[in-house]
C-alpha atoms as a PDB file:
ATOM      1  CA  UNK A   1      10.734 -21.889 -16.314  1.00  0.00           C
ATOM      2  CA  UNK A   2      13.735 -19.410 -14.786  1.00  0.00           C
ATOM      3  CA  UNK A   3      13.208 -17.499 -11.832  1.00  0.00           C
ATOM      4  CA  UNK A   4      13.699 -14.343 -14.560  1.00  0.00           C
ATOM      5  CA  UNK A   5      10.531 -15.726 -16.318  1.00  0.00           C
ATOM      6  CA  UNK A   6       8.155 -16.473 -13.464  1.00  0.00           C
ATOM      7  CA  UNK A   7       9.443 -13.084 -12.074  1.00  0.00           C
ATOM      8  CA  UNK A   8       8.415 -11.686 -15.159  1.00  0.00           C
ATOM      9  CA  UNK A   9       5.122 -13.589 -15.213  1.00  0.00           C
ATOM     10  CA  UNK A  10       4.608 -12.134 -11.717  1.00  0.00           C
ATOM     11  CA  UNK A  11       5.466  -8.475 -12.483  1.00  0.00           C
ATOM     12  CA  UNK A  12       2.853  -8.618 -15.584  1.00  0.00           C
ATOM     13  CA  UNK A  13       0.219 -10.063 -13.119  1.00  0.00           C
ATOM     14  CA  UNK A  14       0.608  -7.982 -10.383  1.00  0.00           C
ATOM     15  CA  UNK A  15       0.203  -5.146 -13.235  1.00  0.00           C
ATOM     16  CA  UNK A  16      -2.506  -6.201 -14.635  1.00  0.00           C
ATOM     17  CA  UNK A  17      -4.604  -7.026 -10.999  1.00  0.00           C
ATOM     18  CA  UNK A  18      -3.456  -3.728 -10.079  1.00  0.00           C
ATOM     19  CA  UNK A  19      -4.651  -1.842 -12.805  1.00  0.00           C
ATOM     20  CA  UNK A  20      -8.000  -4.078 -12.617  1.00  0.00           C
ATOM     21  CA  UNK A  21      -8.010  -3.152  -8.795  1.00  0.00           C
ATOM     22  CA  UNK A  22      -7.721   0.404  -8.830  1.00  0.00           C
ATOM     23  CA  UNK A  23     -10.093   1.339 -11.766  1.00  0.00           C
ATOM     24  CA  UNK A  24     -13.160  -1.403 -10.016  1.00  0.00           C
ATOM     25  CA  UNK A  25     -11.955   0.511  -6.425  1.00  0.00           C
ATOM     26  CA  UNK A  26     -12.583   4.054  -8.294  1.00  0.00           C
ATOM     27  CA  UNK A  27     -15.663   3.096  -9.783  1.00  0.00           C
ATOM     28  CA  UNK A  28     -16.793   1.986  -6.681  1.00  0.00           C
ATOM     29  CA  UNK A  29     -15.923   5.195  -5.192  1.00  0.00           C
ATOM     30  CA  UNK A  30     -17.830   6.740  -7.462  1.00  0.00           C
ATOM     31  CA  UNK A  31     -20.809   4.494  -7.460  1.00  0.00           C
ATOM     32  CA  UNK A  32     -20.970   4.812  -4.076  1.00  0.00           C
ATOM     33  CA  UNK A  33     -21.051   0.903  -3.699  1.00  0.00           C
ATOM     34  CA  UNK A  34     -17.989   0.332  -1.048  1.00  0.00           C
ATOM     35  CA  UNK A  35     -20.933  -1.254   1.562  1.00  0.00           C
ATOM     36  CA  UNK A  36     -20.437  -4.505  -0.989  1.00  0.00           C
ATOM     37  CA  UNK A  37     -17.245  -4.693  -0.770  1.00  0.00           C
ATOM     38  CA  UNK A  38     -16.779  -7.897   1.676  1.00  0.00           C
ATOM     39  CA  UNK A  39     -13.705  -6.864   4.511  1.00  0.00           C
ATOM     40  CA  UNK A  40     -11.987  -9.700   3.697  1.00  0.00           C
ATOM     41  CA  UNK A  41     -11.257  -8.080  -0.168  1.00  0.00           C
ATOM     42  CA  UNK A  42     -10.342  -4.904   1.866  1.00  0.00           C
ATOM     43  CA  UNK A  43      -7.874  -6.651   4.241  1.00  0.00           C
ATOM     44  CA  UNK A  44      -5.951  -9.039   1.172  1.00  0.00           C
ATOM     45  CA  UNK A  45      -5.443  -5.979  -0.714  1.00  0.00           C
ATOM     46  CA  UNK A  46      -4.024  -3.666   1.900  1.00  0.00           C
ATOM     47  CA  UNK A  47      -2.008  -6.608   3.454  1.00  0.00           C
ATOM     48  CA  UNK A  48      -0.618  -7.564  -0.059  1.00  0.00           C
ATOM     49  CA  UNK A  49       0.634  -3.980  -0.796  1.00  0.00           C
ATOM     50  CA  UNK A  50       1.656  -3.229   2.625  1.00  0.00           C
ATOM     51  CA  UNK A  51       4.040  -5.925   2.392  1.00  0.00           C
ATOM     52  CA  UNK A  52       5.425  -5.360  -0.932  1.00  0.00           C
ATOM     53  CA  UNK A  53       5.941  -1.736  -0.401  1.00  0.00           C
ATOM     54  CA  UNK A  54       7.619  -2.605   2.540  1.00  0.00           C
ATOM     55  CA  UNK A  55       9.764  -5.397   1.428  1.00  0.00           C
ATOM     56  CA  UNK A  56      10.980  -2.717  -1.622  1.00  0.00           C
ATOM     57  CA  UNK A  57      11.771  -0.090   0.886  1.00  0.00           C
ATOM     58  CA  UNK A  58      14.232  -2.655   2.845  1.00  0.00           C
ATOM     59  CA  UNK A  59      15.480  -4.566  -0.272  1.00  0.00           C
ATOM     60  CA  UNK A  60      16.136  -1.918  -2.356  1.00  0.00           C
ATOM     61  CA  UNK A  61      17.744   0.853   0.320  1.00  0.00           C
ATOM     62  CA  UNK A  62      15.093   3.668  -0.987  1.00  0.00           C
ATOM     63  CA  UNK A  63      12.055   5.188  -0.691  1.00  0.00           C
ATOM     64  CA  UNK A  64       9.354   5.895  -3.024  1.00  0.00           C
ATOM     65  CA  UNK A  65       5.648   7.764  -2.543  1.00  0.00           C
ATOM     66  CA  UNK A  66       3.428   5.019  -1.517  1.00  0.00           C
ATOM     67  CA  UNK A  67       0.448   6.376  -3.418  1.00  0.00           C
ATOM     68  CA  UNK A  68      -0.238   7.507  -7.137  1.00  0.00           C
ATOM     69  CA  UNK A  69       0.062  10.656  -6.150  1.00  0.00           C
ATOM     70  CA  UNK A  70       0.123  13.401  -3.362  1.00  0.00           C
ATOM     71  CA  UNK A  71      -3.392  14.287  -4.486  1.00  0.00           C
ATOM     72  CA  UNK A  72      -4.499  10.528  -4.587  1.00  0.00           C
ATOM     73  CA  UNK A  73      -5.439  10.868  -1.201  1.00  0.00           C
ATOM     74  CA  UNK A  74      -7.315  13.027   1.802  1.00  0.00           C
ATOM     75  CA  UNK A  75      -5.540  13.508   5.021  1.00  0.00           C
ATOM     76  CA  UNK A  76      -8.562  11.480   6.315  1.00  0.00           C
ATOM     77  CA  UNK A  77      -7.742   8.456   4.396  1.00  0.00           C
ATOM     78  CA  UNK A  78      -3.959   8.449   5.555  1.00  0.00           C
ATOM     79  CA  UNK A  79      -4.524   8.930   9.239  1.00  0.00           C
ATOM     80  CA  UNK A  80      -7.692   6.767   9.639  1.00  0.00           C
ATOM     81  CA  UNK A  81      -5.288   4.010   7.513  1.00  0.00           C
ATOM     82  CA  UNK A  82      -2.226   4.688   9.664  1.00  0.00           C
ATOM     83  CA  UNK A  83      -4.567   4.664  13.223  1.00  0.00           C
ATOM     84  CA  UNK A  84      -6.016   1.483  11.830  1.00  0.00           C
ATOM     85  CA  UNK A  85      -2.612  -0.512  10.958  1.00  0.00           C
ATOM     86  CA  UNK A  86      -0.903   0.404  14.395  1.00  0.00           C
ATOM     87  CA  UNK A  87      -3.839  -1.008  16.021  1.00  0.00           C
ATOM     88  CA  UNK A  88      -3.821  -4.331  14.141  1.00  0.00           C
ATOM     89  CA  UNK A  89      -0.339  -4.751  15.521  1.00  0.00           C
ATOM     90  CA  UNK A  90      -0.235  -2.818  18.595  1.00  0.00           C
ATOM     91  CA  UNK A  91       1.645   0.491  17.618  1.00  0.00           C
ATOM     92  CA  UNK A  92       1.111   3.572  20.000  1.00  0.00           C
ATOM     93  CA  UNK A  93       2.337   6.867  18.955  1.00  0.00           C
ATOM     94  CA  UNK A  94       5.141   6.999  20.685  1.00  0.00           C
ATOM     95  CA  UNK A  95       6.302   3.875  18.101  1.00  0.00           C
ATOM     96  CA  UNK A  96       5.245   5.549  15.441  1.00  0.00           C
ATOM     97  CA  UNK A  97       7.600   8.582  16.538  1.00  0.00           C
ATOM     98  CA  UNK A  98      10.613   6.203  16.795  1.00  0.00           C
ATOM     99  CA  UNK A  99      10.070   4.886  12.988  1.00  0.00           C
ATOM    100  CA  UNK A 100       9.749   8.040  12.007  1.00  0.00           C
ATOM    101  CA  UNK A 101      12.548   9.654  13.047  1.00  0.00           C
ATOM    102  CA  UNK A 102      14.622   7.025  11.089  1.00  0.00           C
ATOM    103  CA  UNK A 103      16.995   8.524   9.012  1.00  0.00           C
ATOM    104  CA  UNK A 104      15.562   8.715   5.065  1.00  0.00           C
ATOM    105  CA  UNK A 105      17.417   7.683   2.132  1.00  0.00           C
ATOM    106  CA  UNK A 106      19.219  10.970   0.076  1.00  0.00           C
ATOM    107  CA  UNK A 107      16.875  12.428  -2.582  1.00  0.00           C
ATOM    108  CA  UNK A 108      13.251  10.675  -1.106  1.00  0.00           C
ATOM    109  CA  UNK A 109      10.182  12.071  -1.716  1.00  0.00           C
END
């Protein structure tokens, strides 16, 4: 099998996990059943995408909204996410203000 086919493979499997992933996540929303969600489900997924949305950023010189949409999610979400994932790898603000003045590709969102 060529790398073009097994990175094809991989595209249409990431698709079709994500797809799986999102619409179980929203029903679960809805359901109100996040308490039996184990962490460890939590913590592949948002590792997993962290990464790849990182590794696209670098690899392919752009930037892209990292969510569905700007409505997708609360301010709540974003900054208890963001306070969370500098903690795991010992960000402070003043990091975070470093980063974020970094100079943004022409035309992102």
């Amino acid at each position: 099998m060529s790398s073009s086919e097994r990175g094809g493979k991989t595209v249409a499997e990431l698709e079709a996990a994500a797809n799986a992933v999102f619409e179980a996540a929203e029903r679960a929303l809805a359901d109100e059943t996040t308490a039996t969600i184990p962490d460890e489900v939590i913590q592949k997924l948002l590792t997993a995408a962290s990464k790849l949305y990182a590794r696209k950023l670098d690899a392919e010189d752009r930037i892209f909204l990292p969510v569905v949409s700007r409505q997708a999610l609360t301010a709540t979400e974003v900054v208890q996410t963001a306070c969370e994932l500098m903690r795991a790898v010992d960000l402070n603000p003043f990091d975070l203000a470093m980063w974020y003045s970094r100079p943004r590709p022409e035309g992102a969102p």
